[in-house]
N, C-alpha and C. Protein backbone atom coordinates (compact mmCIF):
# COMPACT_ATOMS: atom_id res chain seq x y z
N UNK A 1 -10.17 -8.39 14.09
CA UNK A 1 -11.16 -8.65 13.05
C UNK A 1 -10.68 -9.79 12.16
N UNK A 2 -11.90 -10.46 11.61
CA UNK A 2 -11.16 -11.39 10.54
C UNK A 2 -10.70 -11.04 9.23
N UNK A 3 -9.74 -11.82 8.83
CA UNK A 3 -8.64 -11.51 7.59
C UNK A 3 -9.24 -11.59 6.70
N UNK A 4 -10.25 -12.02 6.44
CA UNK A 4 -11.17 -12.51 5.43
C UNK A 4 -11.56 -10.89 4.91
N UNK A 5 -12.25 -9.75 5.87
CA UNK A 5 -13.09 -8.59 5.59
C UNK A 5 -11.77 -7.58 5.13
N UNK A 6 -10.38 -7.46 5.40
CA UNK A 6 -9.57 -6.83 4.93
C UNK A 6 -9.13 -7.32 3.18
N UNK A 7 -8.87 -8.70 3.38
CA UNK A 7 -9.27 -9.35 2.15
C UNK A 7 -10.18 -9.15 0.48
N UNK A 8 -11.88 -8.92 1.57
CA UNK A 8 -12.78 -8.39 0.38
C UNK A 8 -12.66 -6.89 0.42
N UNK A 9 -11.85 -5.85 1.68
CA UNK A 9 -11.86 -4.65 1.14
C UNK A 9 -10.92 -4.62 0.18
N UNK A 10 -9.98 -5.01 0.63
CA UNK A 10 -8.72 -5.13 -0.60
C UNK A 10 -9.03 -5.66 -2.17
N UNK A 11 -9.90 -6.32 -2.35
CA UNK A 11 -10.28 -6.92 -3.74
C UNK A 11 -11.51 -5.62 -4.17
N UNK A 12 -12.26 -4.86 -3.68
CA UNK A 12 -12.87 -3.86 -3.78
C UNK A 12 -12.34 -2.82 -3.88
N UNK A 13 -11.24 -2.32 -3.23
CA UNK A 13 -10.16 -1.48 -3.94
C UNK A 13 -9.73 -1.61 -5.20
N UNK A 14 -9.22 -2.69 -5.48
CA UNK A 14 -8.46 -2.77 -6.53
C UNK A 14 -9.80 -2.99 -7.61
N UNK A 15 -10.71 -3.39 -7.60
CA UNK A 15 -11.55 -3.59 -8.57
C UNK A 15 -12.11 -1.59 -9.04
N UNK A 16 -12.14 -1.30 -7.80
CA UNK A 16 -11.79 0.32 -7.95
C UNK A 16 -11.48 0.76 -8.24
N UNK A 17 -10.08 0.85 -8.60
CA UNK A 17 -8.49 1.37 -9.69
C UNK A 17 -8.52 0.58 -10.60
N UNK A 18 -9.14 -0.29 -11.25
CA UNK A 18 -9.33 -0.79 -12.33
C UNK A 18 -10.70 -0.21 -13.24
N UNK A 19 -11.75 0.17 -12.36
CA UNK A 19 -12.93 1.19 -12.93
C UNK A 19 -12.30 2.59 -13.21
N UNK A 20 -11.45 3.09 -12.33
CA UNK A 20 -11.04 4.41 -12.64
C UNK A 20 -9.92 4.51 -13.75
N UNK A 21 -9.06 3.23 -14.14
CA UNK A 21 -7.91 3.64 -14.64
C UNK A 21 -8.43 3.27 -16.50
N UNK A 22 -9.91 2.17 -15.97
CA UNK A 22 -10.78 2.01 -17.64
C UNK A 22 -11.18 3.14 -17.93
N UNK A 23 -11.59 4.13 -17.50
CA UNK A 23 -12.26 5.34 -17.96
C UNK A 23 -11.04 5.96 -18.82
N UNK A 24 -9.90 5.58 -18.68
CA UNK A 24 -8.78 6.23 -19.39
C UNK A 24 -7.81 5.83 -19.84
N UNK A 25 -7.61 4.43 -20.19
CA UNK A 25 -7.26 3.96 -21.06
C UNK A 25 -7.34 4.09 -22.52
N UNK A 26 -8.68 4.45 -22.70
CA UNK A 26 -8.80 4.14 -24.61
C UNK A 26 -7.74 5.46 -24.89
N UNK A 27 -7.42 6.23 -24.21
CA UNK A 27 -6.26 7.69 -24.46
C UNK A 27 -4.84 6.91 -25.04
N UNK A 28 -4.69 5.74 -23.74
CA UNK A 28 -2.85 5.49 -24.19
C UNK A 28 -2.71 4.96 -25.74
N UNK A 29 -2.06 4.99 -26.28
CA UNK A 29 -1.02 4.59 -27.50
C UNK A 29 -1.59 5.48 -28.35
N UNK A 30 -2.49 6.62 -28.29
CA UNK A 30 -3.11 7.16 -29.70
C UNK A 30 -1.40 7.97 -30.26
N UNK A 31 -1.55 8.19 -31.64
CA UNK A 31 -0.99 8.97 -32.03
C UNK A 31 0.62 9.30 -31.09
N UNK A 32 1.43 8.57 -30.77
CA UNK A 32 2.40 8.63 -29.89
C UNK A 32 3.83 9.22 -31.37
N UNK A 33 4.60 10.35 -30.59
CA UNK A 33 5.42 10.71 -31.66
C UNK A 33 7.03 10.20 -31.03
N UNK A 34 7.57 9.72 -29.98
CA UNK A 34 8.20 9.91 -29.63
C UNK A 34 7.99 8.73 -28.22
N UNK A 35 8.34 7.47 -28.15
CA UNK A 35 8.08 6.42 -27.00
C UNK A 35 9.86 6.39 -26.73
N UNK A 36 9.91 6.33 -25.32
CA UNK A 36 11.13 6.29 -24.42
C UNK A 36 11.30 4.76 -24.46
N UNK A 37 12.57 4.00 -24.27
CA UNK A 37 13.13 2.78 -24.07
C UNK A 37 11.82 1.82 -23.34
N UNK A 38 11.25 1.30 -24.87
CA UNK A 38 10.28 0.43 -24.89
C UNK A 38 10.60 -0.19 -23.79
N UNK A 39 11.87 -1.31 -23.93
CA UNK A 39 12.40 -2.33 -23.02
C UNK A 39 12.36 -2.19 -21.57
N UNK A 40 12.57 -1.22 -21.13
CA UNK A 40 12.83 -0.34 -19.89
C UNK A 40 11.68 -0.12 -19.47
N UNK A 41 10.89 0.38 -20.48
CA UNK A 41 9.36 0.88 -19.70
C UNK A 41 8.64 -0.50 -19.41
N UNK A 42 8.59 -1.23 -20.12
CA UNK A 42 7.82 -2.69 -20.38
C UNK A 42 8.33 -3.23 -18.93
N UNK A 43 9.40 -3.38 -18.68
CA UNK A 43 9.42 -4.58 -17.82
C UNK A 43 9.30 -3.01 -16.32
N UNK A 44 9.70 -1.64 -16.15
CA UNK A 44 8.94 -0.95 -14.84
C UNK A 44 7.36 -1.48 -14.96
N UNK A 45 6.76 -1.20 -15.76
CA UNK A 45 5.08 -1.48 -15.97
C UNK A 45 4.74 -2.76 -15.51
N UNK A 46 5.74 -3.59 -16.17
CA UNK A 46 5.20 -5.04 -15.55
C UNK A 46 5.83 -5.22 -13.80
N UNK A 47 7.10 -5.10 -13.50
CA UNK A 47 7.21 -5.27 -12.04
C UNK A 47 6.07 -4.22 -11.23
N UNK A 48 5.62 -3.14 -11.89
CA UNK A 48 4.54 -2.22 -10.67
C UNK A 48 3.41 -3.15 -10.82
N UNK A 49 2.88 -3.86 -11.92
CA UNK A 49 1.90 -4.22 -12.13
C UNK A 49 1.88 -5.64 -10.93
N UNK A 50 2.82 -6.30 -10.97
CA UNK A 50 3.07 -7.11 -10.04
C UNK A 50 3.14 -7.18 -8.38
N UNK A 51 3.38 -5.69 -8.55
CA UNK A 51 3.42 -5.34 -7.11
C UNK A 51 1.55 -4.38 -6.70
N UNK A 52 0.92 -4.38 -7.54
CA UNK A 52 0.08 -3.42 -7.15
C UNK A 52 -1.05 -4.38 -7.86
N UNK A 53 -1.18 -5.16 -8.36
CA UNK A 53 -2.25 -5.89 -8.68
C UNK A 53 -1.81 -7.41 -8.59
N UNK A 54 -0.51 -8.21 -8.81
CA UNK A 54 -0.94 -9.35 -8.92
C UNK A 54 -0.36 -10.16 -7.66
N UNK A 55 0.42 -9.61 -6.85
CA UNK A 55 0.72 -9.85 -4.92
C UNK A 55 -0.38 -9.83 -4.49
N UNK A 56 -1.11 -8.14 -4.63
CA UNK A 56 -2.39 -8.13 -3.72
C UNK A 56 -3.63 -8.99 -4.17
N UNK A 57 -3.70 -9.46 -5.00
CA UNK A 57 -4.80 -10.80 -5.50
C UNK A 57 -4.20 -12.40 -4.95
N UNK A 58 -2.73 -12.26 -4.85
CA UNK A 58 -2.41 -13.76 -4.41
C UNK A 58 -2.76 -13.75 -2.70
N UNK A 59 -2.77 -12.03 -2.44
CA UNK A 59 -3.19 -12.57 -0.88
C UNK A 59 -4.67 -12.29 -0.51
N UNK A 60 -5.32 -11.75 -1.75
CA UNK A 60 -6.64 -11.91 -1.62
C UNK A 60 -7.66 -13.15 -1.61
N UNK A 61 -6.73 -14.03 -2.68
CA UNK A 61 -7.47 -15.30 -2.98
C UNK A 61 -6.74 -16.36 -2.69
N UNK A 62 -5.47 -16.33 -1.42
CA UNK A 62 -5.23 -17.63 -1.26
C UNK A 62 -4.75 -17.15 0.53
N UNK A 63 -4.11 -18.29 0.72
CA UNK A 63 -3.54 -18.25 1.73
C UNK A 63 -2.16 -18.32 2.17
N UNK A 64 -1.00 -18.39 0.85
CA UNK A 64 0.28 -18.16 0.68
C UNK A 64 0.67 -16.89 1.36
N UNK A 65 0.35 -16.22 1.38
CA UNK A 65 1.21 -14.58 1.92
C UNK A 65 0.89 -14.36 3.48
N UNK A 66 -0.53 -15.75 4.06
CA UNK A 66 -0.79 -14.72 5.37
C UNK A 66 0.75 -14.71 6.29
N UNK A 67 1.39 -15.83 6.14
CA UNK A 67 2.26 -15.92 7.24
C UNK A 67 3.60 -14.64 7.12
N UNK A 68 2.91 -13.95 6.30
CA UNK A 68 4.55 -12.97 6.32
C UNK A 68 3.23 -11.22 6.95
N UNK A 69 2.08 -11.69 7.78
CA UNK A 69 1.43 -10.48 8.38
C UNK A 69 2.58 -9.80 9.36
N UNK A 70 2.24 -8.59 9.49
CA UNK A 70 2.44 -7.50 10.16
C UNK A 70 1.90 -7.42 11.69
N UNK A 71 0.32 -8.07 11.49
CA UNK A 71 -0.17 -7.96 12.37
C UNK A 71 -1.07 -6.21 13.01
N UNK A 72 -1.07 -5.63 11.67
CA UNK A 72 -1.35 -3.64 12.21
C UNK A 72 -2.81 -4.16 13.04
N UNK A 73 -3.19 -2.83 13.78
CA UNK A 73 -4.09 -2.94 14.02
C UNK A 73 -5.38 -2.22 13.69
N UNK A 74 -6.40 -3.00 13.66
CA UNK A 74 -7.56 -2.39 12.48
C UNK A 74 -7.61 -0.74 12.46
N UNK A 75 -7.18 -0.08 13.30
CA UNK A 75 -7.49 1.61 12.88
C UNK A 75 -6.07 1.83 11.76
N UNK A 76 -5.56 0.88 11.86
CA UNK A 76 -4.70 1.34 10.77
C UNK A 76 -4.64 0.70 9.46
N UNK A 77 -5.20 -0.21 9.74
CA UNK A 77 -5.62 -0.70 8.49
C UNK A 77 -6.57 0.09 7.74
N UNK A 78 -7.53 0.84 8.71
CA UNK A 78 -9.10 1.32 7.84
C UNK A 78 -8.12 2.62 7.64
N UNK A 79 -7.20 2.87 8.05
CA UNK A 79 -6.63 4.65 7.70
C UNK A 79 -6.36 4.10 6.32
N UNK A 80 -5.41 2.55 5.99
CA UNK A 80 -5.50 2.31 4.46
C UNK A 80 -6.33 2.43 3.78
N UNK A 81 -7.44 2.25 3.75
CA UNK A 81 -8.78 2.16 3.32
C UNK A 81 -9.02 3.69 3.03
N UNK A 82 -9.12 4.63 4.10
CA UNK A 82 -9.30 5.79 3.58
C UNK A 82 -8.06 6.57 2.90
N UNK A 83 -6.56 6.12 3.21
CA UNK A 83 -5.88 6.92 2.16
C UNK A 83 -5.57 6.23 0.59
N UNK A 84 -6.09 5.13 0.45
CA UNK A 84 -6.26 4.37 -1.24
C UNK A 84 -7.55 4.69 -1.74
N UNK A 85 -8.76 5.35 -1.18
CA UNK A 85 -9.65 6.58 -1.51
C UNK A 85 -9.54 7.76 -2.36
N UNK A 86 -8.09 7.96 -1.28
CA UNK A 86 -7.84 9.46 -1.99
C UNK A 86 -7.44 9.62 -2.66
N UNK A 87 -6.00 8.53 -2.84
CA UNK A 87 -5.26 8.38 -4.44
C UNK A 87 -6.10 7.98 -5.33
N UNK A 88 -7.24 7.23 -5.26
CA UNK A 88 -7.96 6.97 -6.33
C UNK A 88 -8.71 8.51 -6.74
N UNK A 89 -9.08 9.59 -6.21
CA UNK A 89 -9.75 10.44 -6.13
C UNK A 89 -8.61 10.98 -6.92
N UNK A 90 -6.95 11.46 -6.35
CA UNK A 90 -6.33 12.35 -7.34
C UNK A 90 -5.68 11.19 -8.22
N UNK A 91 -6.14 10.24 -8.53
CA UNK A 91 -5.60 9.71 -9.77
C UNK A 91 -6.70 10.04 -10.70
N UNK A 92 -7.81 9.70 -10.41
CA UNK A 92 -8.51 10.19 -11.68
C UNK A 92 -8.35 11.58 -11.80
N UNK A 93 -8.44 12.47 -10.82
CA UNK A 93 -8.18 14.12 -11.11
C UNK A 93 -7.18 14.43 -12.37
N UNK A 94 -5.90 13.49 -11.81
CA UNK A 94 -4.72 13.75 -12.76
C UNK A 94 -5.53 13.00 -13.86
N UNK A 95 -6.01 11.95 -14.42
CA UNK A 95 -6.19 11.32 -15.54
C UNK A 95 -6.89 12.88 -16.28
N UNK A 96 -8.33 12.71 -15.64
CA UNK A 96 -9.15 13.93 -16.22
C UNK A 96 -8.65 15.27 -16.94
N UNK A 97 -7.71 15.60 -15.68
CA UNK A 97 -6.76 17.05 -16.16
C UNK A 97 -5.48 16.49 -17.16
N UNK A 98 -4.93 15.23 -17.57
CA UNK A 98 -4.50 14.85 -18.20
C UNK A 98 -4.97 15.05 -19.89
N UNK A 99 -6.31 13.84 -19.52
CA UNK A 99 -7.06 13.98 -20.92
C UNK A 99 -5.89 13.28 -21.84
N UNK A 100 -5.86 13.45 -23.19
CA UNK A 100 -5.23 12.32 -24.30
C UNK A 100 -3.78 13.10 -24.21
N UNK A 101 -3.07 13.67 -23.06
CA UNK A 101 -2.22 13.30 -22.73
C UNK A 101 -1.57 12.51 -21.99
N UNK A 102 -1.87 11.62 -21.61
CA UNK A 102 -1.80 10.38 -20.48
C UNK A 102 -1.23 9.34 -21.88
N UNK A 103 -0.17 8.73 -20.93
CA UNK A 103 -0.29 6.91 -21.46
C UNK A 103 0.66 6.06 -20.18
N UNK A 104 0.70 4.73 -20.38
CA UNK A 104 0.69 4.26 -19.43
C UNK A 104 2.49 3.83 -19.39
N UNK A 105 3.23 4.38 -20.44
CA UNK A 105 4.47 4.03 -20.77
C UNK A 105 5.19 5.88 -21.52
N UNK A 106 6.13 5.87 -20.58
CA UNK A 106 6.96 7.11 -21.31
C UNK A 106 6.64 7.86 -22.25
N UNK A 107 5.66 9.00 -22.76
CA UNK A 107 5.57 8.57 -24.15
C UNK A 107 5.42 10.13 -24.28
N UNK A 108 5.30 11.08 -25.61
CA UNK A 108 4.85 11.90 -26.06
C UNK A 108 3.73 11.92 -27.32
N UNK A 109 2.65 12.98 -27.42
CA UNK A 109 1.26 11.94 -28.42
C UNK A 109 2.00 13.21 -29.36
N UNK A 110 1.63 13.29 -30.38
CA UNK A 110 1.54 14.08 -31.66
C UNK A 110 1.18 15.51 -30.94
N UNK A 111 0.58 15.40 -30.67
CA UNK A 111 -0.37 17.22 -30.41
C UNK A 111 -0.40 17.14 -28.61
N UNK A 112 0.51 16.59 -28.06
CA UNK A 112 1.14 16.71 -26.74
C UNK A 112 1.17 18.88 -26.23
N UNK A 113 0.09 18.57 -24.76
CA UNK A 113 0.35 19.97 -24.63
C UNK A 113 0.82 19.62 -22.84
N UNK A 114 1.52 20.97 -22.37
CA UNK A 114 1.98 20.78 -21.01
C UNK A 114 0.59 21.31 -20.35
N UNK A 115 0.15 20.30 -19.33
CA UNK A 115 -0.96 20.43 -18.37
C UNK A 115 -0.36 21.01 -17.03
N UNK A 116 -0.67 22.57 -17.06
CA UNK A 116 -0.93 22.72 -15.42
C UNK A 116 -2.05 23.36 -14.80
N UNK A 117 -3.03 23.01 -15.44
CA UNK A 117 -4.37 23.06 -13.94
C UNK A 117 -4.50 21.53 -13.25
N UNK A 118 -5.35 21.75 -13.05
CA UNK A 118 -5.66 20.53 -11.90
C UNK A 118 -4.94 20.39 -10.67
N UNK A 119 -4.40 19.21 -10.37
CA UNK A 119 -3.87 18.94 -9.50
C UNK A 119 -2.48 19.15 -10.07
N UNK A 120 -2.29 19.06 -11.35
CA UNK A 120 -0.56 19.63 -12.08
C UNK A 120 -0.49 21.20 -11.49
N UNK A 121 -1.35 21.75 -11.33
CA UNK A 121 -1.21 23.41 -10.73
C UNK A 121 -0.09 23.50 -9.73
N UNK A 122 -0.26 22.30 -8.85
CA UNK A 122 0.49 22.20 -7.47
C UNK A 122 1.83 21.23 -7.56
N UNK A 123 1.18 20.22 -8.17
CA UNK A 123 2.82 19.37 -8.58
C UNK A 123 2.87 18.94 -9.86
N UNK A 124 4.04 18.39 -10.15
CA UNK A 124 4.32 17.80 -11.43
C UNK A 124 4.01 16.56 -11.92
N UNK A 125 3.75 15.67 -10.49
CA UNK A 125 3.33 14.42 -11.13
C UNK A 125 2.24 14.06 -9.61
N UNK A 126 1.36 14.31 -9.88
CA UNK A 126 -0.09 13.88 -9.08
C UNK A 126 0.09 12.63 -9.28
N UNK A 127 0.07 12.13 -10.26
CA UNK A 127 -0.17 10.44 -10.76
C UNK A 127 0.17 9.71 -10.12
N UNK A 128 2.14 10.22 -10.24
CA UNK A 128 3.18 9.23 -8.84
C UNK A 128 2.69 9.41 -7.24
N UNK A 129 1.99 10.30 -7.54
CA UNK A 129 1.89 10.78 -5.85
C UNK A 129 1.02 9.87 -5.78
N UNK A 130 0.03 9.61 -5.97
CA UNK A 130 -1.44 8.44 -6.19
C UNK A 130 -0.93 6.92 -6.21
N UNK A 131 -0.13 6.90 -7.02
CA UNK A 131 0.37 5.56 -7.10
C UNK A 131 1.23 5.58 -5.72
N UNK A 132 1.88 6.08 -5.17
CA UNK A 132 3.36 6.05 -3.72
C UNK A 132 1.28 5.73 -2.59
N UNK A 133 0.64 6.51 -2.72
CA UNK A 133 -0.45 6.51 -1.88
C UNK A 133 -0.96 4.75 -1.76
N UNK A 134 -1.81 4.42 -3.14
CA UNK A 134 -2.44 3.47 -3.43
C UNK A 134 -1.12 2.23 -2.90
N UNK A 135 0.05 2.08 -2.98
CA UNK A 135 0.74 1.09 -2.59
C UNK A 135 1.20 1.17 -1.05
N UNK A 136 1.21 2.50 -0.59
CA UNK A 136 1.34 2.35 0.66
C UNK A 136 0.09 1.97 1.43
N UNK A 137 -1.04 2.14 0.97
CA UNK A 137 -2.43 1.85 1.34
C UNK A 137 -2.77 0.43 1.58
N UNK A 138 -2.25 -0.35 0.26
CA UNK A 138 -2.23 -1.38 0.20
C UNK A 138 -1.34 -2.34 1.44
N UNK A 139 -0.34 -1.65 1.63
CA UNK A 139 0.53 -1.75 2.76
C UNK A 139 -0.34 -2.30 3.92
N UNK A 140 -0.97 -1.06 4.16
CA UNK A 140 -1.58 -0.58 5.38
C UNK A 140 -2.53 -1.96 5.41
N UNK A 141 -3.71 -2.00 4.55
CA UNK A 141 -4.96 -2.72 4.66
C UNK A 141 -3.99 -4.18 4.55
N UNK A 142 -3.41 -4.61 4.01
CA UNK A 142 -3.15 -6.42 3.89
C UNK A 142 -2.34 -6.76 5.10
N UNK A 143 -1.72 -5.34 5.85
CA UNK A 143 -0.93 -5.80 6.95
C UNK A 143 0.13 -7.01 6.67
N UNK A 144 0.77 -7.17 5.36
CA UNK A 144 1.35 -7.64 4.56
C UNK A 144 2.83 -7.31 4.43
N UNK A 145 3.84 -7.82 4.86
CA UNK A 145 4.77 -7.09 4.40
C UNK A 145 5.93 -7.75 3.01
N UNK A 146 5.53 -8.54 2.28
CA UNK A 146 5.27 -8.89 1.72
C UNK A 146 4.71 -7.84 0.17
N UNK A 147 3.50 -7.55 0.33
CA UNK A 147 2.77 -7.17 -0.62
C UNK A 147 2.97 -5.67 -0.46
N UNK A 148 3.57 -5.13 0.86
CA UNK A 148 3.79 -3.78 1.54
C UNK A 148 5.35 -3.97 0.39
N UNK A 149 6.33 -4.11 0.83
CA UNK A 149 7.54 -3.95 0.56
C UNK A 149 7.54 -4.22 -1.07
N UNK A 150 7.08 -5.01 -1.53
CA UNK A 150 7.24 -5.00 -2.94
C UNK A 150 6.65 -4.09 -3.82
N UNK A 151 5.52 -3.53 -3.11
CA UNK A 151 4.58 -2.76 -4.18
C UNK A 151 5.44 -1.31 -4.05
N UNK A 152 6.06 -0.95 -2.60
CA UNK A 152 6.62 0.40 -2.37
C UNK A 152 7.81 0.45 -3.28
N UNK A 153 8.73 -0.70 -3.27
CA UNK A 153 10.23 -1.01 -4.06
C UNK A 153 10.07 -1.00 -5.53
N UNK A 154 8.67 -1.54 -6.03
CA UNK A 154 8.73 -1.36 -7.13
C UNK A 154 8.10 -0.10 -7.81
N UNK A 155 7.58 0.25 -7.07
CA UNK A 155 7.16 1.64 -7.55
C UNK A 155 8.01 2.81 -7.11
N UNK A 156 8.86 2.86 -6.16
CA UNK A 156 9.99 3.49 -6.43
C UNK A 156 11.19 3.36 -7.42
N UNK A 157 11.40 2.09 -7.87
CA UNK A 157 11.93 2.21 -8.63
C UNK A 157 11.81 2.65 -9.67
N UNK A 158 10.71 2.42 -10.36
CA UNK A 158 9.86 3.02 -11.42
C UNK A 158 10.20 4.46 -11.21
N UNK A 159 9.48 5.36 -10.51
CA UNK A 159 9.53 6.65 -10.16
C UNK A 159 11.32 7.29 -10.18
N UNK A 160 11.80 6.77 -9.84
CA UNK A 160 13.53 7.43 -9.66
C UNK A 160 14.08 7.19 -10.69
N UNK A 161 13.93 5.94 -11.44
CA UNK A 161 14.66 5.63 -12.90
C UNK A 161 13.62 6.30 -14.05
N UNK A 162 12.40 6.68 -13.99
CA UNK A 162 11.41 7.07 -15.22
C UNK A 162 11.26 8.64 -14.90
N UNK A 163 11.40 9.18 -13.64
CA UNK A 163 11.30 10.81 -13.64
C UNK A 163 12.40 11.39 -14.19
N UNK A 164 13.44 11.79 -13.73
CA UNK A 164 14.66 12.02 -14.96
C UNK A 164 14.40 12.09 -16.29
N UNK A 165 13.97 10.63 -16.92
CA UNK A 165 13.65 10.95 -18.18
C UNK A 165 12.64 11.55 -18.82
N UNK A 166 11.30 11.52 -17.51
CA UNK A 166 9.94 12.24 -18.20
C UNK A 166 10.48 13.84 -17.94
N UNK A 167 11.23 14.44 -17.44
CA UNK A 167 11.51 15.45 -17.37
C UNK A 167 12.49 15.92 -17.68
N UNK A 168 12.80 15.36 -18.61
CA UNK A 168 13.95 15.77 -19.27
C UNK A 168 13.49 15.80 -21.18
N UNK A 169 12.40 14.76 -21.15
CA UNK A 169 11.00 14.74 -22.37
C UNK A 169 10.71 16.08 -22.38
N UNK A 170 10.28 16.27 -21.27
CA UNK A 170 9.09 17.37 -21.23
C UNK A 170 9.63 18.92 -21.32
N UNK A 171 11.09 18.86 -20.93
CA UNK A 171 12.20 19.87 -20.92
C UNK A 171 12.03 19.97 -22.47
N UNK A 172 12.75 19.09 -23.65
CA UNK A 172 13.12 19.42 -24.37
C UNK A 172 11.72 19.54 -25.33
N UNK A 173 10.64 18.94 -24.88
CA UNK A 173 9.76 19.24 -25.47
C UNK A 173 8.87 21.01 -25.59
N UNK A 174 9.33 21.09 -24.23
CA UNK A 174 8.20 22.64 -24.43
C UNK A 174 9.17 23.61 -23.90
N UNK A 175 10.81 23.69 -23.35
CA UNK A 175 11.83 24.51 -23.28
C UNK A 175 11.51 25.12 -21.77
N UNK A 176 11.45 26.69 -21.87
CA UNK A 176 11.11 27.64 -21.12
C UNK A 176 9.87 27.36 -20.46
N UNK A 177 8.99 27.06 -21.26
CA UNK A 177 7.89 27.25 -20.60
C UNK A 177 7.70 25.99 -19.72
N UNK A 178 8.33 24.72 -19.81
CA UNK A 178 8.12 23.96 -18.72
C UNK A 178 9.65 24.26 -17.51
N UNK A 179 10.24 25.17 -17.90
CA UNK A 179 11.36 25.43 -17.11
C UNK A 179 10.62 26.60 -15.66
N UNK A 180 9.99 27.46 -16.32
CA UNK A 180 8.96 28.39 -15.82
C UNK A 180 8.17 27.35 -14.83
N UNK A 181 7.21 26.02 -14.85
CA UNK A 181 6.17 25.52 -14.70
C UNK A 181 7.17 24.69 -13.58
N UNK A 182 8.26 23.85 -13.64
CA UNK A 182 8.81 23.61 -12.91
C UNK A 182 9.58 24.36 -11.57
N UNK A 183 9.78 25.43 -11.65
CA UNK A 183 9.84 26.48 -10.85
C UNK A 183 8.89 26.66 -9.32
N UNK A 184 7.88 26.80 -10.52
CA UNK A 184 6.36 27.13 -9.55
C UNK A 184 6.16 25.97 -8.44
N UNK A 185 6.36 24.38 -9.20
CA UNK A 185 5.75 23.37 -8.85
C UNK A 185 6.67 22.51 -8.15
N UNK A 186 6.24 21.70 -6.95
CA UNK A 186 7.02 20.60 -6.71
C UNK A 186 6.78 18.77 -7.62
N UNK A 187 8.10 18.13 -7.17
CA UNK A 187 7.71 16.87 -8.30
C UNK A 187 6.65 15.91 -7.79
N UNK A 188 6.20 16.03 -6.37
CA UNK A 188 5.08 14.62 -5.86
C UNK A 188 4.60 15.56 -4.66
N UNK A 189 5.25 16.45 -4.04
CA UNK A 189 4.61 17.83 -3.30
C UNK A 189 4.81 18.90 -3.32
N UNK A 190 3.56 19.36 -3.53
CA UNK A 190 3.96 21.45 -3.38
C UNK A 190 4.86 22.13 -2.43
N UNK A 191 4.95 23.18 -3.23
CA UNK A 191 6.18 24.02 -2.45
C UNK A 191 5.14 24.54 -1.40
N UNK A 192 6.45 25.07 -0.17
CA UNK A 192 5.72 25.32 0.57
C UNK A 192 5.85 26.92 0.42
């Protein structure tokens, strides 16, 4: 197929996770009592942001990245297509079951409560799981490796250096009862 139609699905995705992630934005910075290593968070936020929005636009709108293709072949590309669906589906879940506890940087709000319905019922961080999805997706559809390898590296990094500390927040924030909640739950999949 031509590169061109993976291209406009890929710019339709992401214009996608940008409708879903506006619905929940006006939540981040309210009332924050307690923000983790500004410095630290600022520049994870900006390398994911780089890897998950501004790679996949340089190979949407130019022609710099084709020569580092993969070459997949279209059923696996459209499996991208349908698994950056789904993370968009449990990212907003988590936003929703979030509510004005969400922000987009380390943070605790004033009147911070521990969420476990939703998709938190089953794990601890739906969100990361959505995001590891949406970049491997991205993977998949640009047949990119390139835009594959950077978006996965940087969002792992993010995830291994920022979980520790969100859970170690959230420890000293609510004690027992997120000691209890952690128990139950796995951190990106349920127990079996």
């Amino acid at each position: 197929m031509d590169e061109s139609l993976y291209k406009t699905i890929l710019l339709v995705m992401l214009f996608l996770f940008f409708l879903v992630r506006s619905l929940f934005m006006r939540w981040s910075g309210l009332g924050d009592s307690s923000y983790v290593k500004r410095l630290r968070e600022n520049l994870l936020v900006a390398l994911n942001w780089t890897g998950m929005v501004f790679l996949p636009l340089i190979y949407v709108f130019s022609t710099w990245l084709d020569r580092f293709s993969l070459g997949f072949p279209s059923f696996l590309r459209f499996f991208g297509v349908f698994l950056y669906l789904a993370a968009l589906v449990l990212m907003f879940w988590s936003h929703r079951s979030l509510g004005g506890n969400w922000s987009m940087v380390l943070r605790l709000h004033r009147n911070h409560s521990l969420i476990t319905s939703g998709p938190y019922r089953f794990i601890r961080h739906p969100m990361y799981l959505a995001f590891y999805l949406i970049v491997f997706a991205q993977l998949l559809v640009s047949s990119n490796w390139v835009v594959g390898f950077y978006g996965v590296s940087a969002w792992s990094l993010l995830y291994f250096i920022r979980i520790p500390s969100e859970e170690k927040m959230l420890k000293e924030k609510f004690g027992d009862e997120y000691n209890k909640y952690k128990e139950k739950t796995g951190r990106i999949l349920p127990h079996l």
